[in-house]
Protein backbone atom coordinates (compact mmCIF):
# COMPACT_ATOMS: atom_id res chain seq x y z
CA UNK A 1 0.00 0.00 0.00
CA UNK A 2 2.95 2.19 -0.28
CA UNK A 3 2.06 3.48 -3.89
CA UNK A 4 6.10 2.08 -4.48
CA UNK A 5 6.30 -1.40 -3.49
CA UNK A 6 9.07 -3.59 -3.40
CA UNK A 7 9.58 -5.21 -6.13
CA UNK A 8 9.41 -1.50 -7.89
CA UNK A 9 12.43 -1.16 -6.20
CA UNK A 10 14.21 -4.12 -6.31
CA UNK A 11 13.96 -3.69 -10.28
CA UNK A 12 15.51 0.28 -9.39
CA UNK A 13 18.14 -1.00 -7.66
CA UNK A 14 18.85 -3.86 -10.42
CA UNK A 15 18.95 -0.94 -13.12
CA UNK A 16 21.11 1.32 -11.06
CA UNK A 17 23.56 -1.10 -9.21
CA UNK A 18 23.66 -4.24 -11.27
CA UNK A 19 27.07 -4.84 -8.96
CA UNK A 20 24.97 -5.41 -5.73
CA UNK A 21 27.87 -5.18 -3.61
CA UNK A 22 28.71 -1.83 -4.32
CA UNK A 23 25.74 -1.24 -1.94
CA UNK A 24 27.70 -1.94 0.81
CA UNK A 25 29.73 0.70 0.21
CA UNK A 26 28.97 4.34 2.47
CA UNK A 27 29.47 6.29 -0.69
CA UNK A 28 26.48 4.50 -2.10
CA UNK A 29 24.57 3.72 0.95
CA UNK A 30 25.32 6.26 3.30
CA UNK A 31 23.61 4.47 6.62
CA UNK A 32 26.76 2.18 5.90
CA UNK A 33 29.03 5.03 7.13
CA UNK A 34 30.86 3.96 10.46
CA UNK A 35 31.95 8.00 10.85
CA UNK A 36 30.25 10.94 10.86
CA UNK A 37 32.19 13.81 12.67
CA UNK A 38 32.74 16.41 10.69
CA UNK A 39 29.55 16.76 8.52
CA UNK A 40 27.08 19.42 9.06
CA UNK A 41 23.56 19.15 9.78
CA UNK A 42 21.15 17.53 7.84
CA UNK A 43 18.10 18.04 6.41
CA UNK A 44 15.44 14.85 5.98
CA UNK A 45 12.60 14.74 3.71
CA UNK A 46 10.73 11.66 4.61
CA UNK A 47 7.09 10.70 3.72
CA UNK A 48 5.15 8.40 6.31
CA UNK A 49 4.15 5.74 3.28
CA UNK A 50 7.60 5.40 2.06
CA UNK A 51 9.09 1.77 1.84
CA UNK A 52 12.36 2.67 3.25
CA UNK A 53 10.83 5.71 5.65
CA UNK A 54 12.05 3.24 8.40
CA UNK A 55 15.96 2.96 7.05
CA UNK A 56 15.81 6.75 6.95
CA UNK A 57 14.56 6.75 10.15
CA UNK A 58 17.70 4.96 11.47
CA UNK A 59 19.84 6.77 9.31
CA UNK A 60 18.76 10.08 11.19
CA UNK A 61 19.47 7.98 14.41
CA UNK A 62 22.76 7.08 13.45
CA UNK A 63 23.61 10.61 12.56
CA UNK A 64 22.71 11.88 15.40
CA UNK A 65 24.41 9.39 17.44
CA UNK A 66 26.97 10.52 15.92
CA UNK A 67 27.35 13.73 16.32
CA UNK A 68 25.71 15.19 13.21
CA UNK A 69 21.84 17.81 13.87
CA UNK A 70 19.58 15.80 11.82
CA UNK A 71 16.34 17.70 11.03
CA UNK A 72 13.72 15.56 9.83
CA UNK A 73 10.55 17.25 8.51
CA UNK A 74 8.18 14.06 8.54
CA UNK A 75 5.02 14.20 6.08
CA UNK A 76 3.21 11.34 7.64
CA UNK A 77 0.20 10.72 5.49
CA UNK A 78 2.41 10.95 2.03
CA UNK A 79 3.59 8.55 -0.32
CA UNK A 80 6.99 8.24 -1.20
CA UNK A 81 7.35 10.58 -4.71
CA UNK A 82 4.96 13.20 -3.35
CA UNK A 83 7.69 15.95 -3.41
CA UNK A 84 7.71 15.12 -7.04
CA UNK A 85 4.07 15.37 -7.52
CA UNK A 86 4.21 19.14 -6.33
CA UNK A 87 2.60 20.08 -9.84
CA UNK A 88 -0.60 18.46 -8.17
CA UNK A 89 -0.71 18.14 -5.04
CA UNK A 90 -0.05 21.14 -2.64
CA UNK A 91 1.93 18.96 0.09
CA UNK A 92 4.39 18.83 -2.58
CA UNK A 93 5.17 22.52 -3.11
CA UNK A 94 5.31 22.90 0.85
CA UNK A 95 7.79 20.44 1.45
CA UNK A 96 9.81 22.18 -1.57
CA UNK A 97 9.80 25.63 -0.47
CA UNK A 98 10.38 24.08 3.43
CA UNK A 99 13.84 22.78 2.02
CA UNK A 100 14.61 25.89 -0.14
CA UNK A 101 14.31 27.53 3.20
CA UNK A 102 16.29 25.10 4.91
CA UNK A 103 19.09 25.96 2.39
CA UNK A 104 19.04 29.32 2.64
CA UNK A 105 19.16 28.80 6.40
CA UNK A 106 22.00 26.56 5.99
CA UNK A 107 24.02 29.18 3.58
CA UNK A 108 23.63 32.07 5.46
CA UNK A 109 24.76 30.73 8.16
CA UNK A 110 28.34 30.02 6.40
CA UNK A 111 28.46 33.68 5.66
C-alpha cells in the first residue's frame, strides 16, 4: 500500500547497481558510514508511506548518534514521490519551499 512497493524497487536498484555489492559501500549507501564527525547538519525529507521511511529513520538515528543535527521534517500521510508530484498536489510545493528555506538557512549561516 505504499504506492512504491518492493519489487518497484528491487527492479531500481537492479537498473542502477547491477554490482549489488557496491551497496555496501557508504558512498552509495550512506547508513553504511561507520563516521560521521565532521559533517554538518542535515536536512530529511521523509514521507510516512515510504518503503524505506524506516531505514531513513535509522539513518537520522545514526547521525545523530553521531554527532551530526539531523532535522527531519516528517510528512506522515504521504507517499513516497509526493515531493515530485508538487505540480498536483499542494503537500508537494510545501515540502519544496520548506527545504529551499532550509538551504538558505543553511548558507547564510556560512556567511
Amino acid at each position: 500500500g505504499y504506492f512504491f512497493e518492493a519489487d518497484a524497487l528491487e527492479w531500481i536498484i537492479g537498473m542502477n547497481f547491477p554490482d549489488r555489492s557496491v551497496l555496501q559501500d557508504w558512498r552509495v549507501s550512506p547508513i553504511r558510514a561507520t563516521d560521521f564527525r565532521g559533517l554538518p547538519p542535515a536536512f530529511i525529507v521523509l514521507a510516512g508511506a515510504d518503503i524505506l521511511r524506516d531505514d531513513i529513520e535509522e539513518y537520522a538515528r545514526l547521525l545523530h548518534d553521531g554527532g551530526v543535527t539531523p532535522y527531519v521534517c516528517r510528512y506522515h500521510t504521504n507517499i513516497q514521490g509526493f515531493v515530485a508530484m508538487a505540480g498536483a498536489i499542494e503537500v508537494g510545493r510545501i515540502a519544496i519551499a520548506e527545504s529551499a528555506q532550509q538551504l538558505r538557512t543553511a548558507l547564510s549561516a556560512g556567511r
